[in-house]
PDB file of N, CA and C in Angstrom:
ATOM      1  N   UNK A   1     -19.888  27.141  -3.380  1.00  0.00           N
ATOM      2  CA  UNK A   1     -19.220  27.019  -2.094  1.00  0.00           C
ATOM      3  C   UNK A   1     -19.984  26.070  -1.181  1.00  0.00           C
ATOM      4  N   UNK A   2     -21.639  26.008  -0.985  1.00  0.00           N
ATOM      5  CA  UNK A   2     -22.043  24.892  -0.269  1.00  0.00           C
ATOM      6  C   UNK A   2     -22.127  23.645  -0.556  1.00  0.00           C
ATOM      7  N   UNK A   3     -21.996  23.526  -2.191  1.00  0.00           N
ATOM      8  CA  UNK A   3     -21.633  22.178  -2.392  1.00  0.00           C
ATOM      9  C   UNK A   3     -20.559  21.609  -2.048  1.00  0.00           C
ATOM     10  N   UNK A   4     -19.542  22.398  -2.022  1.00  0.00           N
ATOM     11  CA  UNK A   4     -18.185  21.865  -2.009  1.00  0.00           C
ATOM     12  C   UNK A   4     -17.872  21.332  -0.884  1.00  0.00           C
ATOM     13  N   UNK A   5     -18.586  22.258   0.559  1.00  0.00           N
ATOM     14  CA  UNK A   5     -18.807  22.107   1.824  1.00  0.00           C
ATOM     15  C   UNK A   5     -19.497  20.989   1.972  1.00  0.00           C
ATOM     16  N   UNK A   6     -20.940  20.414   1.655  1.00  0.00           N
ATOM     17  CA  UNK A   6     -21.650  19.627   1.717  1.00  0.00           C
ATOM     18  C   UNK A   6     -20.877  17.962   0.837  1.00  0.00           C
ATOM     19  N   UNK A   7     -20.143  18.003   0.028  1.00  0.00           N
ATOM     20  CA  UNK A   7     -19.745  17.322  -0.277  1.00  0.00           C
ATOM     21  C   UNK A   7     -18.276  16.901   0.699  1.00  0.00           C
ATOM     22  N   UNK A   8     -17.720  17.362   1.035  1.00  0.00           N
ATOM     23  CA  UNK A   8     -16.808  17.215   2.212  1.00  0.00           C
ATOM     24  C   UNK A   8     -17.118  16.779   3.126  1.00  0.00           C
ATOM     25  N   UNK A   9     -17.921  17.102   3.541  1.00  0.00           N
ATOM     26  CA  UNK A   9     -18.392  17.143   4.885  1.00  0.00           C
ATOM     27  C   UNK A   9     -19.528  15.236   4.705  1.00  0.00           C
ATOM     28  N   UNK A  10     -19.802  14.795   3.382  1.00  0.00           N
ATOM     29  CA  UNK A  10     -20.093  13.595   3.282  1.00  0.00           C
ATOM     30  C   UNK A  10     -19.300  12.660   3.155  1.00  0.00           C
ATOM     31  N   UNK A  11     -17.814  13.434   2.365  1.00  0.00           N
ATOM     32  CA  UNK A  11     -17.113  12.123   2.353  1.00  0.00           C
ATOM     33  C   UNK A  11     -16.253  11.990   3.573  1.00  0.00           C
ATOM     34  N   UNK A  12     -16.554  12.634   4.621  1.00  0.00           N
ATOM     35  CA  UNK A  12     -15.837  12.835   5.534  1.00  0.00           C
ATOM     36  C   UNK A  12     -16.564  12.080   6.557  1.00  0.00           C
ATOM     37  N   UNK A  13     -17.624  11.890   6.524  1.00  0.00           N
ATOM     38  CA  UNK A  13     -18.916  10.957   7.262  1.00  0.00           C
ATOM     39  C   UNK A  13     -18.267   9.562   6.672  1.00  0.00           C
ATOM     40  N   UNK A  14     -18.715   9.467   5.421  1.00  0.00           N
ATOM     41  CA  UNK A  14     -18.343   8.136   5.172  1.00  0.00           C
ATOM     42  C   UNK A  14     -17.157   7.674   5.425  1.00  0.00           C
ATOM     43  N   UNK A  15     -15.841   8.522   4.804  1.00  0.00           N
ATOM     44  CA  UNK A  15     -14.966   7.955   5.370  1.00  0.00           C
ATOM     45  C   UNK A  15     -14.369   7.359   6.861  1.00  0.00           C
ATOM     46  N   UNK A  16     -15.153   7.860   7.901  1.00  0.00           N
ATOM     47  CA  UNK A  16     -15.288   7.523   9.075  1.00  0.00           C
ATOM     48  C   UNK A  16     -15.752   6.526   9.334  1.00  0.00           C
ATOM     49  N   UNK A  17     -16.956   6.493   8.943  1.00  0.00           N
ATOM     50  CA  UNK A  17     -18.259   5.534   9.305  1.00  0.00           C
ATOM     51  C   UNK A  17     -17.295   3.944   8.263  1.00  0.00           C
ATOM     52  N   UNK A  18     -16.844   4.156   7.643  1.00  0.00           N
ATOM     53  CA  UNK A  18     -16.298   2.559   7.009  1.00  0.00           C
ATOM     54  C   UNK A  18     -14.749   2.500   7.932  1.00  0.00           C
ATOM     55  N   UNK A  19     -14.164   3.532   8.058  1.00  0.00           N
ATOM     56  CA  UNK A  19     -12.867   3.069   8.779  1.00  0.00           C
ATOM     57  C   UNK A  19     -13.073   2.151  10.367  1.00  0.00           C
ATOM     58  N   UNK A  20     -14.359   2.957  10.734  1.00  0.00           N
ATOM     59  CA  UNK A  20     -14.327   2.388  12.217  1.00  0.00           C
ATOM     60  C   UNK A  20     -14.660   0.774  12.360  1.00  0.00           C
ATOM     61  N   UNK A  21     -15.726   0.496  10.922  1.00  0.00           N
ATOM     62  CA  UNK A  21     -16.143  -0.453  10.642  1.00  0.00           C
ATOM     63  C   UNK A  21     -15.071  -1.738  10.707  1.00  0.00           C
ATOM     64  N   UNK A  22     -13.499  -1.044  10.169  1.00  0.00           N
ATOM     65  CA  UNK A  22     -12.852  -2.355   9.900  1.00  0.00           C
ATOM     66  C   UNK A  22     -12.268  -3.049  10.789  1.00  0.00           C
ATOM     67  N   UNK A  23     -12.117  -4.717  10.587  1.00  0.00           N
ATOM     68  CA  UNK A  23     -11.578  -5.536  11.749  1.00  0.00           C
ATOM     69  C   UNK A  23     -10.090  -5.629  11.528  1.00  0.00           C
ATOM     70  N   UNK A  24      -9.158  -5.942  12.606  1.00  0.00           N
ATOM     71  CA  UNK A  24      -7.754  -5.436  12.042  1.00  0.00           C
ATOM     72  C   UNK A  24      -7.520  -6.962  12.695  1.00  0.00           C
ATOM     73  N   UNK A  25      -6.202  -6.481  12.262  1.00  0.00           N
ATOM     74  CA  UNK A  25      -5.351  -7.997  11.804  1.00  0.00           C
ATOM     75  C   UNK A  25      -5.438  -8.944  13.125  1.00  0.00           C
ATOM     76  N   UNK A  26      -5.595  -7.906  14.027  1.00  0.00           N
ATOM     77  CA  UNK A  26      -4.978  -8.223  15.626  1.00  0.00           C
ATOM     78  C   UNK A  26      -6.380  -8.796  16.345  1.00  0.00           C
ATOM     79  N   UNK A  27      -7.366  -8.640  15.843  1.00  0.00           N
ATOM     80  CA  UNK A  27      -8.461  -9.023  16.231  1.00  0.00           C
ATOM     81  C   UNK A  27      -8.465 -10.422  15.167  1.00  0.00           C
ATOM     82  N   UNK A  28      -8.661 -10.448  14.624  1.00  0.00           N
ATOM     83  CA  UNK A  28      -9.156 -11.954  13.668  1.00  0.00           C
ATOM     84  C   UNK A  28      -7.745 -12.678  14.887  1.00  0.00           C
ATOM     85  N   UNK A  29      -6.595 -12.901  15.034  1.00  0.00           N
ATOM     86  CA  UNK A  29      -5.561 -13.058  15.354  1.00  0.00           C
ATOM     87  C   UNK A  29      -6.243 -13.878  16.774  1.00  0.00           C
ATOM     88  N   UNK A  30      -6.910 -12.795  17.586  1.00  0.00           N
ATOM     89  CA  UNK A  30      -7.440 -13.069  19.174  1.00  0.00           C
ATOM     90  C   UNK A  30      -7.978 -13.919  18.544  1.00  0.00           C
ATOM     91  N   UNK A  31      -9.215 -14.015  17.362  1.00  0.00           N
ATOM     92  CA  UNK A  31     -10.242 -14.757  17.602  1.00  0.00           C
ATOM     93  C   UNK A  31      -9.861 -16.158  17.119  1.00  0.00           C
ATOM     94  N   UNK A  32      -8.944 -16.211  16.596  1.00  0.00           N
ATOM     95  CA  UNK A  32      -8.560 -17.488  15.728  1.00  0.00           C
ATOM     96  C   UNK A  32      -7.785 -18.643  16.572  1.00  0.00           C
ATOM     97  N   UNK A  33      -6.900 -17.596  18.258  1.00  0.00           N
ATOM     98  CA  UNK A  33      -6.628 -18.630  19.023  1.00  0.00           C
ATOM     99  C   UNK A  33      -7.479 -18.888  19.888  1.00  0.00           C
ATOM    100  N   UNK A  34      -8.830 -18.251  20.590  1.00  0.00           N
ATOM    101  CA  UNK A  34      -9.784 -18.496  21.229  1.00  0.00           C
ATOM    102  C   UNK A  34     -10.032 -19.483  20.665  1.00  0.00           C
ATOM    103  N   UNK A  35     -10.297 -19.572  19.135  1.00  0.00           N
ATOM    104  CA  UNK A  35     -11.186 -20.617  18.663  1.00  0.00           C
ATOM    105  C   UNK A  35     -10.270 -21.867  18.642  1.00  0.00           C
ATOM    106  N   UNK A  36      -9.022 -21.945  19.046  1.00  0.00           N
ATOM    107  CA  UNK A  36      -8.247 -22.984  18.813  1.00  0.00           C
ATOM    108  C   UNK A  36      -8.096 -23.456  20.719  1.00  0.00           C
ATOM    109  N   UNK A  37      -8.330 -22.389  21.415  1.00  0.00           N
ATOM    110  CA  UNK A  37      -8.559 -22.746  22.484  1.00  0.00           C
ATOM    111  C   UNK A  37      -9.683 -23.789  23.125  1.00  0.00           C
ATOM    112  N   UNK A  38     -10.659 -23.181  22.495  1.00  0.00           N
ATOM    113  CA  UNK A  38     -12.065 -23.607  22.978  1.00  0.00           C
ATOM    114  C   UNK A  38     -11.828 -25.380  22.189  1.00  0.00           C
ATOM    115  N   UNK A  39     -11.152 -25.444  21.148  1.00  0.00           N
ATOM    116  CA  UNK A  39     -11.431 -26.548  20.401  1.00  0.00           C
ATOM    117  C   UNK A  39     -10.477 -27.497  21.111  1.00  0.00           C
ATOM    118  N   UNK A  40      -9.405 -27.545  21.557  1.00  0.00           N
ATOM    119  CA  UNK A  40      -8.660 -28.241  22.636  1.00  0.00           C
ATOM    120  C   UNK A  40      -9.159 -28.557  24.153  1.00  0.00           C
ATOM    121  N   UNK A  41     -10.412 -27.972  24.077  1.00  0.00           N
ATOM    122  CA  UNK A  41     -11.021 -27.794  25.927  1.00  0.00           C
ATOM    123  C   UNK A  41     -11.964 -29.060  25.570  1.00  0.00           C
ATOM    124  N   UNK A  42     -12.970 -28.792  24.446  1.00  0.00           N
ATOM    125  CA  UNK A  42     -13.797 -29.836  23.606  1.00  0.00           C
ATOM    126  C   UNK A  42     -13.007 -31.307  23.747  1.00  0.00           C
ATOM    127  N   UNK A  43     -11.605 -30.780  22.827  1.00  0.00           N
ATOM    128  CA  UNK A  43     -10.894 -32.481  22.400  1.00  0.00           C
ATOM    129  C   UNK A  43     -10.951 -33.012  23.943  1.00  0.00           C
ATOM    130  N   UNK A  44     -10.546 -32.411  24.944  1.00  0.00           N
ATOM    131  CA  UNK A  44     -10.189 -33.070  26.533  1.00  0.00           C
ATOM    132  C   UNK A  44     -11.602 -33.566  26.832  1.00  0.00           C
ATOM    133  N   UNK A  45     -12.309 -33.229  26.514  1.00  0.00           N
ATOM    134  CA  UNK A  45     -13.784 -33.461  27.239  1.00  0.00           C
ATOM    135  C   UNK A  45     -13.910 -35.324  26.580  1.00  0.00           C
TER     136      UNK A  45
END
């Protein structure tokens, strides 16, 4: 019974600890027109 607990209770850590980790679509998205922003501010210069 405490393994079963102790083992739960790890993949339940990990599974957290990598979900929060991930970058979602909507973020790469922001960063990809910032970066297309910043690169048009450059071309004017």
């Amino acid at each position: 019974m405490k393994r079963f607990i102790l083992i739960f209770a790890v993949m339940g850590t990990l599974a957290t600890t990598l979900y929060s980790c991930r970058e979602t679509t909507e973020d790469k998205v922001e960063d990809a027109a910032d970066d297309v922003g910043d690169a048009m501010e450059d071309a004017v210069d």
